[in-house]
C-alpha atoms as a PDB file:
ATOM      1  CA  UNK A   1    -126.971-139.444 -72.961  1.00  0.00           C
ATOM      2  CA  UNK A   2    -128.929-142.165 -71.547  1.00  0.00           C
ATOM      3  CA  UNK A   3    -132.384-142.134 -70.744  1.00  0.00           C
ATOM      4  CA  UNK A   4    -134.257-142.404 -67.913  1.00  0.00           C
ATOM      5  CA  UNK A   5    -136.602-144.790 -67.043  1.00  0.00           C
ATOM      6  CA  UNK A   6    -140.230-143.440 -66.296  1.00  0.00           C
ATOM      7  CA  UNK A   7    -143.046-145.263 -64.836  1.00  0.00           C
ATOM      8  CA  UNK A   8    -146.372-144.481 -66.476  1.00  0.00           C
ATOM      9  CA  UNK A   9    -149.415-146.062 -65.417  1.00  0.00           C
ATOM     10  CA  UNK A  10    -152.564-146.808 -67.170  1.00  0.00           C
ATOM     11  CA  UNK A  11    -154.955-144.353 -66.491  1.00  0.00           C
ATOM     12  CA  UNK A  12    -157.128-147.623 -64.981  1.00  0.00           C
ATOM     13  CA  UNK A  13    -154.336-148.638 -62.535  1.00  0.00           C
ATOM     14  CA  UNK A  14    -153.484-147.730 -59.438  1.00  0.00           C
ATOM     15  CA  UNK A  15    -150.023-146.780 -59.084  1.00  0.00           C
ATOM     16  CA  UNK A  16    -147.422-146.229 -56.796  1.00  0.00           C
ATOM     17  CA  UNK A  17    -143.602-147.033 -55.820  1.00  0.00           C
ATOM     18  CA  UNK A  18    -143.572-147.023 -51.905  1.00  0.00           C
ATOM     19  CA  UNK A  19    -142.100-149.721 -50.060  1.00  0.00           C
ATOM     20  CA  UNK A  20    -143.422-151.137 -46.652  1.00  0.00           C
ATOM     21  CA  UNK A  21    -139.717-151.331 -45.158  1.00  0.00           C
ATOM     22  CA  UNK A  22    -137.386-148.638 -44.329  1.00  0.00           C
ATOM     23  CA  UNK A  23    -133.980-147.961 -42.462  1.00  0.00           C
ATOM     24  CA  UNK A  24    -134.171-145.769 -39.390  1.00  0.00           C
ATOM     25  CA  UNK A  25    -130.743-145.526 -37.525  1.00  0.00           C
ATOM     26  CA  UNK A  26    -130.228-143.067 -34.370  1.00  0.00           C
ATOM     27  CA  UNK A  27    -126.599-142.848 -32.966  1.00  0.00           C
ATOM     28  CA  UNK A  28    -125.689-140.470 -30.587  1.00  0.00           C
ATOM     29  CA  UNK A  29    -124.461-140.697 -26.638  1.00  0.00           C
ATOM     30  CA  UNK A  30    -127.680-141.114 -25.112  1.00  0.00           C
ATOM     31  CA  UNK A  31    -128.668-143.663 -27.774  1.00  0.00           C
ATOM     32  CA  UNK A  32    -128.675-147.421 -26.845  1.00  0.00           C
ATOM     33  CA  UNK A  33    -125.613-149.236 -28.629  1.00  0.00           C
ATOM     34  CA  UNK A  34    -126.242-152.078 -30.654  1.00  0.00           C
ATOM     35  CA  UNK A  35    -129.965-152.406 -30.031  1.00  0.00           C
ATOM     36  CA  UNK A  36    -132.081-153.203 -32.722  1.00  0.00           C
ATOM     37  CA  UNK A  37    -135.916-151.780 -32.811  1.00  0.00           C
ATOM     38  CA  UNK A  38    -138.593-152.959 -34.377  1.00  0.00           C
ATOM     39  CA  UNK A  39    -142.165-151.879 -35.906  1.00  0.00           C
ATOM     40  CA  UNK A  40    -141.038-148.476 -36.061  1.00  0.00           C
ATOM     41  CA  UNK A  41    -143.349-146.081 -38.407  1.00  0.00           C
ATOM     42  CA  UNK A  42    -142.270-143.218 -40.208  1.00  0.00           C
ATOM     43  CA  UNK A  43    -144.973-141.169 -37.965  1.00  0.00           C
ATOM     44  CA  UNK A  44    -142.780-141.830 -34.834  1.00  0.00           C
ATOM     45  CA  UNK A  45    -139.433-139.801 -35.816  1.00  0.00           C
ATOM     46  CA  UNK A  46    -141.558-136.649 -35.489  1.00  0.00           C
ATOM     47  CA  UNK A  47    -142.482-137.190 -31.693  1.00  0.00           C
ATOM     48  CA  UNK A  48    -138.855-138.806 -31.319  1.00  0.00           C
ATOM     49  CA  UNK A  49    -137.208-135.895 -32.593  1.00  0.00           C
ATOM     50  CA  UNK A  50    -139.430-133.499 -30.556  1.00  0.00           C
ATOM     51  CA  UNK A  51    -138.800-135.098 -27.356  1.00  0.00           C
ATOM     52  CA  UNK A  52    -135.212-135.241 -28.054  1.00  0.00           C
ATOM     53  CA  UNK A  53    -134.878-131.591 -27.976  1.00  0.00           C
ATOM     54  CA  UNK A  54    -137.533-131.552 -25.194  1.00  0.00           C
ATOM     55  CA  UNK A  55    -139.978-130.035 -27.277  1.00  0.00           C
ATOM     56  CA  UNK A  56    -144.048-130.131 -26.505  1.00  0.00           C
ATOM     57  CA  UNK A  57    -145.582-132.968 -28.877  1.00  0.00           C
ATOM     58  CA  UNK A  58    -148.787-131.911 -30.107  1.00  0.00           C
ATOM     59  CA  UNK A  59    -151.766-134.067 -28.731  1.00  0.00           C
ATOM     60  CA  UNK A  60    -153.265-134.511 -32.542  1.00  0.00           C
ATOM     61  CA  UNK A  61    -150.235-135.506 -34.158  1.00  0.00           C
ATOM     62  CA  UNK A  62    -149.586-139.216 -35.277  1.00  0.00           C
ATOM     63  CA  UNK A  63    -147.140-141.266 -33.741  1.00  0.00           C
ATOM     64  CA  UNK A  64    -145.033-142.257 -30.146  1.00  0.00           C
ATOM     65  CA  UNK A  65    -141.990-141.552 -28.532  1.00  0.00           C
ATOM     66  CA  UNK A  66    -139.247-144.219 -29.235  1.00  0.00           C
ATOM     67  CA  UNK A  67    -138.109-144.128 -26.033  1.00  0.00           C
ATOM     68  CA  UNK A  68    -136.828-147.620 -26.568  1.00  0.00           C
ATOM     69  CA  UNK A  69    -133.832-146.211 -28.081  1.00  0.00           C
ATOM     70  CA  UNK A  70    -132.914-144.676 -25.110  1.00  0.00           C
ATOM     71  CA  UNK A  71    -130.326-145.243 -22.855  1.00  0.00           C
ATOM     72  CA  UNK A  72    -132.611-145.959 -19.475  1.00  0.00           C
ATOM     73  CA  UNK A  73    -130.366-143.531 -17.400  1.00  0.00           C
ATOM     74  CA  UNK A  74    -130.364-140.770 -19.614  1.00  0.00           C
ATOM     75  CA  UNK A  75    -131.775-137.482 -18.982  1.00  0.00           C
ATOM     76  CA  UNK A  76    -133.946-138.246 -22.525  1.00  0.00           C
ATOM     77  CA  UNK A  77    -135.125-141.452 -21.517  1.00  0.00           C
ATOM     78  CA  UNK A  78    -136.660-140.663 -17.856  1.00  0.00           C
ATOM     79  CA  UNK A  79    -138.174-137.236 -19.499  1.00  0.00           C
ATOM     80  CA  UNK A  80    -141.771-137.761 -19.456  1.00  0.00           C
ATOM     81  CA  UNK A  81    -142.819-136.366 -23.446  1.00  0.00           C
ATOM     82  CA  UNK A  82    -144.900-132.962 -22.921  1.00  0.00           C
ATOM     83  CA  UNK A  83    -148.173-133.201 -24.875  1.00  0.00           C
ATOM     84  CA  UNK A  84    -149.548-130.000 -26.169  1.00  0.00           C
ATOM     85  CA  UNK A  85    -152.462-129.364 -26.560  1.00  0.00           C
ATOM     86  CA  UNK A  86    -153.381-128.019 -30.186  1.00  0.00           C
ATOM     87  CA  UNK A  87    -156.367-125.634 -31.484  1.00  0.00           C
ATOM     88  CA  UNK A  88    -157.924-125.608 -34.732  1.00  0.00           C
ATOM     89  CA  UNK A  89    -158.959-122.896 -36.552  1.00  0.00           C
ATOM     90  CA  UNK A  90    -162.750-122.984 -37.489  1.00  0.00           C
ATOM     91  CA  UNK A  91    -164.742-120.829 -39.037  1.00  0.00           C
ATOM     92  CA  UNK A  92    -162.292-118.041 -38.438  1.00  0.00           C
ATOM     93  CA  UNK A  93    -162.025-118.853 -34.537  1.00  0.00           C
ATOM     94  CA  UNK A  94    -159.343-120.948 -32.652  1.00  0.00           C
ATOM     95  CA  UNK A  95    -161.298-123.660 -30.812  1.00  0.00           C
ATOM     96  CA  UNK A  96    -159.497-126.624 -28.975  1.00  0.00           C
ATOM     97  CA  UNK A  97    -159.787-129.439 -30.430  1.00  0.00           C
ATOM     98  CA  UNK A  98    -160.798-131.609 -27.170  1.00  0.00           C
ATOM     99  CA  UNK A  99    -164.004-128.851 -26.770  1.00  0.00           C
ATOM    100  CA  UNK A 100    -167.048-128.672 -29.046  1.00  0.00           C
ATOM    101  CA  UNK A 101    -168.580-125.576 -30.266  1.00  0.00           C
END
């Protein structure tokens, strides 16, 4: 059997094997055909994929709509996203996040 190969860093280095670039590909009716998009981030699939299935978005969460991808007449594309507010738990209480206690 052949062996793997297995990055090991020095204990001195920094190390890491992500790359900048990615593939993101959306197909579907309401999808634009033969666009291409660019400067998307891995932090906008989330709020993509939320929207698509007209889910609220939270308000804290990283990341837009793509709604670039859209066909303009679809139902998708002239949905405005629903923002949701979020709470975070703190010191055993829920407190919004927008209030100060």
């Amino acid at each position: 059997m052949k062996k793997l190969w297995v990055f090991k860093p020095r204990k001195d280095e920094w190390a890491g094997t992500h790359k900048v670039h990615g593939i993101f590909i959306a197909y579907g009716k309401d999808i634009k055909k033969n666009y291409k998009i660019n400067e998307v981030k891995i932090y906008d699939i989330a709020p993509t994929i939320l929207h698509i299935f007209n889910l609220p978005i939270p308000n804290d969460i990283d990341g837009k709509v793509l709604i670039e991808i859209f066909e303009p007449e679809s139902e998708i594309a002239r949905r405005k996203p629903k923002i949701r507010r979020t709470k975070l738990l703190y010191k055993g209480r829920v407190k919004s996040k927008d209030k100060k206690n």
